[in-house]
PDB file of N, CA and C in Angstrom:
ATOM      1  N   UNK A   1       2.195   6.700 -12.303  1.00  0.00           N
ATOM      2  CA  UNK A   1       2.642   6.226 -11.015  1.00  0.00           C
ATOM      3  C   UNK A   1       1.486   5.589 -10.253  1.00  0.00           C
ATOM      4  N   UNK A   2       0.456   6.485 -10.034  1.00  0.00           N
ATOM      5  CA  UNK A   2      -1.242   5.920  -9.492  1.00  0.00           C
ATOM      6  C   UNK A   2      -1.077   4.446 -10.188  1.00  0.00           C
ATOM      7  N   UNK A   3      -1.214   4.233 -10.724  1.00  0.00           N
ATOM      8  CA  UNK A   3      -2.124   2.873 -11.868  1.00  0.00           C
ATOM      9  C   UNK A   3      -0.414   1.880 -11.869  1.00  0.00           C
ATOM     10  N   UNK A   4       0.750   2.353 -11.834  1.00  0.00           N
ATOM     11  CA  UNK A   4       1.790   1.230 -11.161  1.00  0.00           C
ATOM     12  C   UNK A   4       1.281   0.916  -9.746  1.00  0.00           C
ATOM     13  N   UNK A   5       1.269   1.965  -9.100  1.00  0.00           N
ATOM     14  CA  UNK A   5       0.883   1.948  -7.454  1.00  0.00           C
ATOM     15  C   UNK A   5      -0.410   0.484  -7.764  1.00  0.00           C
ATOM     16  N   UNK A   6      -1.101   0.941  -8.132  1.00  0.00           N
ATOM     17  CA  UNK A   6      -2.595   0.195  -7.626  1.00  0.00           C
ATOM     18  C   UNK A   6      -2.504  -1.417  -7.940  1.00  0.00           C
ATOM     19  N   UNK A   7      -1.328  -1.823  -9.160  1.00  0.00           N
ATOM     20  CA  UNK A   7      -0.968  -2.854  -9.383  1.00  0.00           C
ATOM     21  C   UNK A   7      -0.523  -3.814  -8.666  1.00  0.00           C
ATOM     22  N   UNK A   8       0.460  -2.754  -8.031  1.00  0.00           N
ATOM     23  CA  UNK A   8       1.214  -3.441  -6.568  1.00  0.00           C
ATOM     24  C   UNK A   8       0.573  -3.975  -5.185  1.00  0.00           C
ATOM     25  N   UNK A   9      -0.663  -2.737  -5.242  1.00  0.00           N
ATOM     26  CA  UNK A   9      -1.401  -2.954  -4.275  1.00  0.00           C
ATOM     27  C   UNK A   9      -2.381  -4.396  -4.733  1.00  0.00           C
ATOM     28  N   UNK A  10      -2.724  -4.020  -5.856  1.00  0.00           N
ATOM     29  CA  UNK A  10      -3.492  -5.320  -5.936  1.00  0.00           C
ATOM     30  C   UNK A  10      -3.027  -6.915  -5.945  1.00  0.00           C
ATOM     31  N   UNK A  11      -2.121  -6.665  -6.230  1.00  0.00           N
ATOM     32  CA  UNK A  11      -1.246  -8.185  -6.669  1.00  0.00           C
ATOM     33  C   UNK A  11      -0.937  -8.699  -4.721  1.00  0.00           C
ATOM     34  N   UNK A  12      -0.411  -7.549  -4.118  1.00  0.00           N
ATOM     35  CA  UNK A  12       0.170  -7.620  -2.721  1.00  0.00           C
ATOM     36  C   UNK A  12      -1.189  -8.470  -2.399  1.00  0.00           C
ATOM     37  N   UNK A  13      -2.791  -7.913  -1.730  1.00  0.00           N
ATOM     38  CA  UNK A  13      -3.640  -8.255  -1.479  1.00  0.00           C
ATOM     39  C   UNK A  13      -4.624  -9.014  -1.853  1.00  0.00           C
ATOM     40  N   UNK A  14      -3.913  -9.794  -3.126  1.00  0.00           N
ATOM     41  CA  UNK A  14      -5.124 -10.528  -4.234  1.00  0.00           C
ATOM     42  C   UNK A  14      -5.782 -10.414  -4.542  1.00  0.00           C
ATOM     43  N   UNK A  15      -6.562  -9.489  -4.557  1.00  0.00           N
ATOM     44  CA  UNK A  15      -7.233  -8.762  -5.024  1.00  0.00           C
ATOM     45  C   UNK A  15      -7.117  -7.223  -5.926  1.00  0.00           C
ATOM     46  N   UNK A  16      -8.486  -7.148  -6.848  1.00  0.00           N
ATOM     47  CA  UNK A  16      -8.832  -5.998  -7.776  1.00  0.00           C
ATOM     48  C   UNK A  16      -9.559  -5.340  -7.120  1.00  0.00           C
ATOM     49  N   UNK A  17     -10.612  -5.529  -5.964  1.00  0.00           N
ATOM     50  CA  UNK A  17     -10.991  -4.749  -5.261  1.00  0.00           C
ATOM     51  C   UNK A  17     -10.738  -3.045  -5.174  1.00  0.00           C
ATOM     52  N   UNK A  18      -9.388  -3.752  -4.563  1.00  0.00           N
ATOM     53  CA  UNK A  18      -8.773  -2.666  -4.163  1.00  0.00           C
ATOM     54  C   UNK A  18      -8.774  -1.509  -4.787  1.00  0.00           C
ATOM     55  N   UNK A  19      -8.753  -1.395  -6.686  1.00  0.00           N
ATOM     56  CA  UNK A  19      -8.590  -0.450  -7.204  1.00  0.00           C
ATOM     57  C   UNK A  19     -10.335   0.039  -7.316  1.00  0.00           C
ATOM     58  N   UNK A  20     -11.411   0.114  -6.116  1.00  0.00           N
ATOM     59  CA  UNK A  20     -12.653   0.370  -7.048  1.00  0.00           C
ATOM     60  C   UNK A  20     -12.741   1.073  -5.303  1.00  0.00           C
ATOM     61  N   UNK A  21     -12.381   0.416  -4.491  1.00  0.00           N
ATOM     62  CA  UNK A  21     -12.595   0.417  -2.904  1.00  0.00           C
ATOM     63  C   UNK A  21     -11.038   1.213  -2.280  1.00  0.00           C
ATOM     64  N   UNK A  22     -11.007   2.180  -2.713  1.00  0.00           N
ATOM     65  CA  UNK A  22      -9.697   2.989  -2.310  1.00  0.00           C
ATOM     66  C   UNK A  22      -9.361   3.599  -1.029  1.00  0.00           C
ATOM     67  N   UNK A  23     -10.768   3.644  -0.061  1.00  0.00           N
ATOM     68  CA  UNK A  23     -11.045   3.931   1.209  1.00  0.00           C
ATOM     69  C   UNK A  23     -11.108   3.123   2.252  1.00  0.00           C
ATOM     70  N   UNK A  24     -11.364   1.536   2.048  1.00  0.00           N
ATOM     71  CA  UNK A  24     -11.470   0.462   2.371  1.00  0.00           C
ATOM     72  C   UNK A  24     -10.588   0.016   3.354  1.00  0.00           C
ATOM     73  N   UNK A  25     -10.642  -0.283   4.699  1.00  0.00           N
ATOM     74  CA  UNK A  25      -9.455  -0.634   5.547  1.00  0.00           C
ATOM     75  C   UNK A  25      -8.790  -1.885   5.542  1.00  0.00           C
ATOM     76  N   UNK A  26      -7.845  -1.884   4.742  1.00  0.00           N
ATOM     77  CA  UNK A  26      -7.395  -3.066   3.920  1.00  0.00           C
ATOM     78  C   UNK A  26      -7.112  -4.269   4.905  1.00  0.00           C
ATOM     79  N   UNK A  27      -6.867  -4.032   6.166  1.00  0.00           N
ATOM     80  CA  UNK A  27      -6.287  -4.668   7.648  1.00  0.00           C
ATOM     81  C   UNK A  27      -7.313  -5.186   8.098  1.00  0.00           C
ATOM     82  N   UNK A  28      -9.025  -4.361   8.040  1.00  0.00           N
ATOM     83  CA  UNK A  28      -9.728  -4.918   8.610  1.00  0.00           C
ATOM     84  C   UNK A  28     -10.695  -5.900   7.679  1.00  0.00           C
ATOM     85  N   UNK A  29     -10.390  -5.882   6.226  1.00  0.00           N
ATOM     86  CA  UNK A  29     -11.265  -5.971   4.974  1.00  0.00           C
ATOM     87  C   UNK A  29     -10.454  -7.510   5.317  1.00  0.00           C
ATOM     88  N   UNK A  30      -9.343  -7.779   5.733  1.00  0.00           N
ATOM     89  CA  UNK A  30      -8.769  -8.900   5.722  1.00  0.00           C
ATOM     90  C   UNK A  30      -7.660  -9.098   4.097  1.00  0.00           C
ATOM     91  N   UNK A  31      -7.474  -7.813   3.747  1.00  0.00           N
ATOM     92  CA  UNK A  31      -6.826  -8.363   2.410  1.00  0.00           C
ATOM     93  C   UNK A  31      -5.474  -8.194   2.419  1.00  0.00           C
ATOM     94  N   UNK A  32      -4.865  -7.380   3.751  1.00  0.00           N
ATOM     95  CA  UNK A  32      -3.656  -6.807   4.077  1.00  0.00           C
ATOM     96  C   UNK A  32      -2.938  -7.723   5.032  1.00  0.00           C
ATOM     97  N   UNK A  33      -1.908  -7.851   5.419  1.00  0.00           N
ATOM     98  CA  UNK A  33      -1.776  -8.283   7.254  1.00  0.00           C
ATOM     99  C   UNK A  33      -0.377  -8.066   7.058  1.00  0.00           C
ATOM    100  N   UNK A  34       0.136  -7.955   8.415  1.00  0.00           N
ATOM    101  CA  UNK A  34       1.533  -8.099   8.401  1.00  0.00           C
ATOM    102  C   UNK A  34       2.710  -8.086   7.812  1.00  0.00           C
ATOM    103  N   UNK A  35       2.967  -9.634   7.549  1.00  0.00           N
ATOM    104  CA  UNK A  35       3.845  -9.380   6.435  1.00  0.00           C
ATOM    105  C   UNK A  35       3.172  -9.144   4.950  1.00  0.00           C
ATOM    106  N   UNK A  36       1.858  -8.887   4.414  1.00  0.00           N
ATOM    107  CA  UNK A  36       2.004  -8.672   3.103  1.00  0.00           C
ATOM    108  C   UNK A  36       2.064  -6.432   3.038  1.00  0.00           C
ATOM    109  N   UNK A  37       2.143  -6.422   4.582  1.00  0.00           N
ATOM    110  CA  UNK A  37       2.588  -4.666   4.387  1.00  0.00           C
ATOM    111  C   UNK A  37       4.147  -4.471   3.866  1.00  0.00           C
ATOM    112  N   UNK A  38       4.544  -5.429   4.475  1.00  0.00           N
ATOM    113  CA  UNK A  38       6.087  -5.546   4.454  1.00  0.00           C
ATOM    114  C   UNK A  38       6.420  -5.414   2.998  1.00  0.00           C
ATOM    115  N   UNK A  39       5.421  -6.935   2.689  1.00  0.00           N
ATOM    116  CA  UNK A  39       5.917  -6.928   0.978  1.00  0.00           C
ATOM    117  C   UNK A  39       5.336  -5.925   0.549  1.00  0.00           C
ATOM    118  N   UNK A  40       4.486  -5.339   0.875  1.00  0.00           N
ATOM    119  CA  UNK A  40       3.899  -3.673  -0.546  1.00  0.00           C
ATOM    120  C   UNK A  40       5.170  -2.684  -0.170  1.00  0.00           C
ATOM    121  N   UNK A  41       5.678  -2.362   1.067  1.00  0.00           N
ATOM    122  CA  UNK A  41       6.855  -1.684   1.535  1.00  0.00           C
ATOM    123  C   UNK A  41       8.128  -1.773   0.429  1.00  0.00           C
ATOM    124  N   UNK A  42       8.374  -3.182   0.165  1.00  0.00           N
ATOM    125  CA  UNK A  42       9.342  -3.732  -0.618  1.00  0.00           C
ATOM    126  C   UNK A  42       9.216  -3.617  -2.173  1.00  0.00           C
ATOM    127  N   UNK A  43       7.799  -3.795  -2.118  1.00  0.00           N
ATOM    128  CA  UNK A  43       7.391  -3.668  -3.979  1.00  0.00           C
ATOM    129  C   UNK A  43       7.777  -1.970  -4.202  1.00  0.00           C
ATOM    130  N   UNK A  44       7.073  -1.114  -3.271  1.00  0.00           N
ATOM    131  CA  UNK A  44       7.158   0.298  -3.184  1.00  0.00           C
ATOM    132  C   UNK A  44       8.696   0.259  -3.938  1.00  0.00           C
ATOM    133  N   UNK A  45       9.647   0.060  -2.511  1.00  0.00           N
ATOM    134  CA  UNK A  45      10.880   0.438  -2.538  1.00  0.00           C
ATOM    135  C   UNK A  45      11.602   0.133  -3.825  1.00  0.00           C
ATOM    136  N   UNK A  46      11.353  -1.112  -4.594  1.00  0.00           N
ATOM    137  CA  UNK A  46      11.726  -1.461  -5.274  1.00  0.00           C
ATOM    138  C   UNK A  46      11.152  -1.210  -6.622  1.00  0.00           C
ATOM    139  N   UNK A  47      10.094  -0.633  -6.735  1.00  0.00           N
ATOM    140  CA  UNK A  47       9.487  -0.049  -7.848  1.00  0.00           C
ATOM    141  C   UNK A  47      10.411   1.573  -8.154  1.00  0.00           C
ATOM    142  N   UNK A  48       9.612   2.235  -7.289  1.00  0.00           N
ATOM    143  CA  UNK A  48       9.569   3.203  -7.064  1.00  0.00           C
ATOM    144  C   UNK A  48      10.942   4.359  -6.402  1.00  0.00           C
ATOM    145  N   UNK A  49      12.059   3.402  -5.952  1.00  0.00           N
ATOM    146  CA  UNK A  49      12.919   4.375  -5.012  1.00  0.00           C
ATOM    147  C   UNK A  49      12.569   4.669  -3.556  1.00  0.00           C
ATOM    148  N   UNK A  50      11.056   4.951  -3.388  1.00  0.00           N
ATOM    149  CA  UNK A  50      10.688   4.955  -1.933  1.00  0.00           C
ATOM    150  C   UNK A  50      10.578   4.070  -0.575  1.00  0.00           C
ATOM    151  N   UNK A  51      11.350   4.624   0.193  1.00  0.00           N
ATOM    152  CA  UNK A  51      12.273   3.860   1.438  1.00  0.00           C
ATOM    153  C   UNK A  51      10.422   4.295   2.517  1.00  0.00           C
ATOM    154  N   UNK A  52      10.192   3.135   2.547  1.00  0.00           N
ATOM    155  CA  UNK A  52       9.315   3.618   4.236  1.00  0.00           C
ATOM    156  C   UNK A  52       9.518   2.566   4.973  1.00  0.00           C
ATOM    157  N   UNK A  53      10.059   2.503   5.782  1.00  0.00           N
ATOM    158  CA  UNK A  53      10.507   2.043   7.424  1.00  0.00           C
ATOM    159  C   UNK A  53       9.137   1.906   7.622  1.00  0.00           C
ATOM    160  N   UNK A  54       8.990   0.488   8.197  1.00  0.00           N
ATOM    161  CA  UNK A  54       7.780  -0.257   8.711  1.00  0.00           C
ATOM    162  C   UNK A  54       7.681   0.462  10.519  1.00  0.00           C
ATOM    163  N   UNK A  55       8.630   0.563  10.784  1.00  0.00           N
ATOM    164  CA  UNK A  55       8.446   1.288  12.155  1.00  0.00           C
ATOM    165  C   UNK A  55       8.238   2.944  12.086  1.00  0.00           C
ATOM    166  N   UNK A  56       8.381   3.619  10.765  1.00  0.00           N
ATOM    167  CA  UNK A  56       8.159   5.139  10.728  1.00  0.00           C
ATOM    168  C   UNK A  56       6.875   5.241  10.510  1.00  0.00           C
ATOM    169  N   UNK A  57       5.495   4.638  10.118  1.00  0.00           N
ATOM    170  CA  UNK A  57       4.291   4.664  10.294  1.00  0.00           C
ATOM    171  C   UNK A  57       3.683   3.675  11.193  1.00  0.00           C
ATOM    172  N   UNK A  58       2.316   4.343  11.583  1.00  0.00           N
ATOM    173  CA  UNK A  58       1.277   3.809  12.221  1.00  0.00           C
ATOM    174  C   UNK A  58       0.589   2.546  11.181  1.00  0.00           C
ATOM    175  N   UNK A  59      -0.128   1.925  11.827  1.00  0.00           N
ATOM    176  CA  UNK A  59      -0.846   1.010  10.715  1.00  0.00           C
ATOM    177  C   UNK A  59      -2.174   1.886   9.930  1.00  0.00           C
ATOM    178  N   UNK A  60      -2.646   2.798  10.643  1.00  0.00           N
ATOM    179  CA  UNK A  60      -3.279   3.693  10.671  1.00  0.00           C
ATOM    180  C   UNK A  60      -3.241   4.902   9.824  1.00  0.00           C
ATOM    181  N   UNK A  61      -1.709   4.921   9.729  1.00  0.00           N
ATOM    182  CA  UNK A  61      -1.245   6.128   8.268  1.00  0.00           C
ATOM    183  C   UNK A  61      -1.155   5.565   7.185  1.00  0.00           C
ATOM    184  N   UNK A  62      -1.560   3.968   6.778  1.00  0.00           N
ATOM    185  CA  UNK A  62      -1.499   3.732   5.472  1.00  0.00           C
ATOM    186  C   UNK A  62      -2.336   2.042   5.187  1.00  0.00           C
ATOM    187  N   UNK A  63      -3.503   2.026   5.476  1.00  0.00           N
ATOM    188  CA  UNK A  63      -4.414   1.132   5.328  1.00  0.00           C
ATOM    189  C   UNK A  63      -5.500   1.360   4.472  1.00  0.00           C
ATOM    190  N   UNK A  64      -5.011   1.943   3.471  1.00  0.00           N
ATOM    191  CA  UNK A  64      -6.374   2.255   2.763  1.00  0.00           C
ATOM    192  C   UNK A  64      -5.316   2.844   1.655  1.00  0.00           C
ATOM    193  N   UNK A  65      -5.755   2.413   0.325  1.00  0.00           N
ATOM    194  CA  UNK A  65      -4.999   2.197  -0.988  1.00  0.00           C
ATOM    195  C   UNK A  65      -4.776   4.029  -1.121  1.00  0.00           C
ATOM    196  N   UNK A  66      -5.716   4.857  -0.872  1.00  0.00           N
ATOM    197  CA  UNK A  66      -6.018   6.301  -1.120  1.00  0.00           C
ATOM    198  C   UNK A  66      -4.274   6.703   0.209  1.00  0.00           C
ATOM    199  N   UNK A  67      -4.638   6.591   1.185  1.00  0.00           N
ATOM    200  CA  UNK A  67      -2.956   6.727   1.914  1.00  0.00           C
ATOM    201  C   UNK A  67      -2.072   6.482   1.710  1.00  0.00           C
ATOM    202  N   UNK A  68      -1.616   5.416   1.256  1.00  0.00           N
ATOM    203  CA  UNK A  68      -0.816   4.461   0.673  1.00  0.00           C
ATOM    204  C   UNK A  68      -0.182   5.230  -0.580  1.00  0.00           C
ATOM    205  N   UNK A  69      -0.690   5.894  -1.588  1.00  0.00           N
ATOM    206  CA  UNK A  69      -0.586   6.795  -3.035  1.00  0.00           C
ATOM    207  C   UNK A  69      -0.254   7.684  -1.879  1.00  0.00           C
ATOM    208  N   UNK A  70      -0.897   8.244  -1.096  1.00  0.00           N
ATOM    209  CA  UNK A  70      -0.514  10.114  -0.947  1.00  0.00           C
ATOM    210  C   UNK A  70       0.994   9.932  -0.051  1.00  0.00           C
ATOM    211  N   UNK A  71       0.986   8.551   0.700  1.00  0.00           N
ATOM    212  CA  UNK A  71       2.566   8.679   1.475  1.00  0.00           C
ATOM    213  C   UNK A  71       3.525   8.427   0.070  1.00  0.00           C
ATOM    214  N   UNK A  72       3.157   7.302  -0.706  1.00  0.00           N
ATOM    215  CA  UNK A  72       4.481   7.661  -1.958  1.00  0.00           C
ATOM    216  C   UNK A  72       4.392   9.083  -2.513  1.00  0.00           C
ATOM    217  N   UNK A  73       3.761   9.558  -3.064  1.00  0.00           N
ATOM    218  CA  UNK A  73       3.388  10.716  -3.480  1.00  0.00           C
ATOM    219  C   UNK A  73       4.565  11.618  -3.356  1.00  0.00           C
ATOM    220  N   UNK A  74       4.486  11.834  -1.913  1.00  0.00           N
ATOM    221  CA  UNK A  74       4.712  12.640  -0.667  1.00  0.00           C
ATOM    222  C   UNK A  74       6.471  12.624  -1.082  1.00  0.00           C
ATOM    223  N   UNK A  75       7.224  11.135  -1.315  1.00  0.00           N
ATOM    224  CA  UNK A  75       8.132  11.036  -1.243  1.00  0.00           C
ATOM    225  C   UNK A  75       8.942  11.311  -1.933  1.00  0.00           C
ATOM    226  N   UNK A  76       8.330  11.427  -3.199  1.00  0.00           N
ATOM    227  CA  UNK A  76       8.495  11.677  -4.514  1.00  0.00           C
ATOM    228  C   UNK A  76       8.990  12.577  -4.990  1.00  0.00           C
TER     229      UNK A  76
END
């Protein structure tokens, strides 16, 4: 699931980074924004089964690839 997850994340942000920099504030790193949360939301949902409502988190509960795994996780 990790290593699907990190795929998604990476492809979402264009970057491989992401899988080395898991702490990294993806919003402020510039590799995230807006709508590409939307689309990782959608890849999630659509991978995975997991529903997260863009209005049920903070930007803050899931900007960093390491949050992002523990909220699917979570859902799981």
């Amino acid at each position: 699931m990790e290593e699907k997850l990190l795929d998604i994340i990476a492809e979402v942000c264009d970057s491989d980074d992401v899988r080395a920099e898991r702490d990294v504030d993806l919003f402020a790193a510039g590799l995230l924004d807006s709508m590409g949360a939307i689309d990782l939301l959608v890849e999630i949902e659509d991978e995975f089964g997991v529903v997260i409502a863009p209005t049920e988190l903070e930007r803050e509960d899931m900007n960093t690839v390491n949050k992002i795994i523990a909220r699917v996780q979570e859902r799981l």
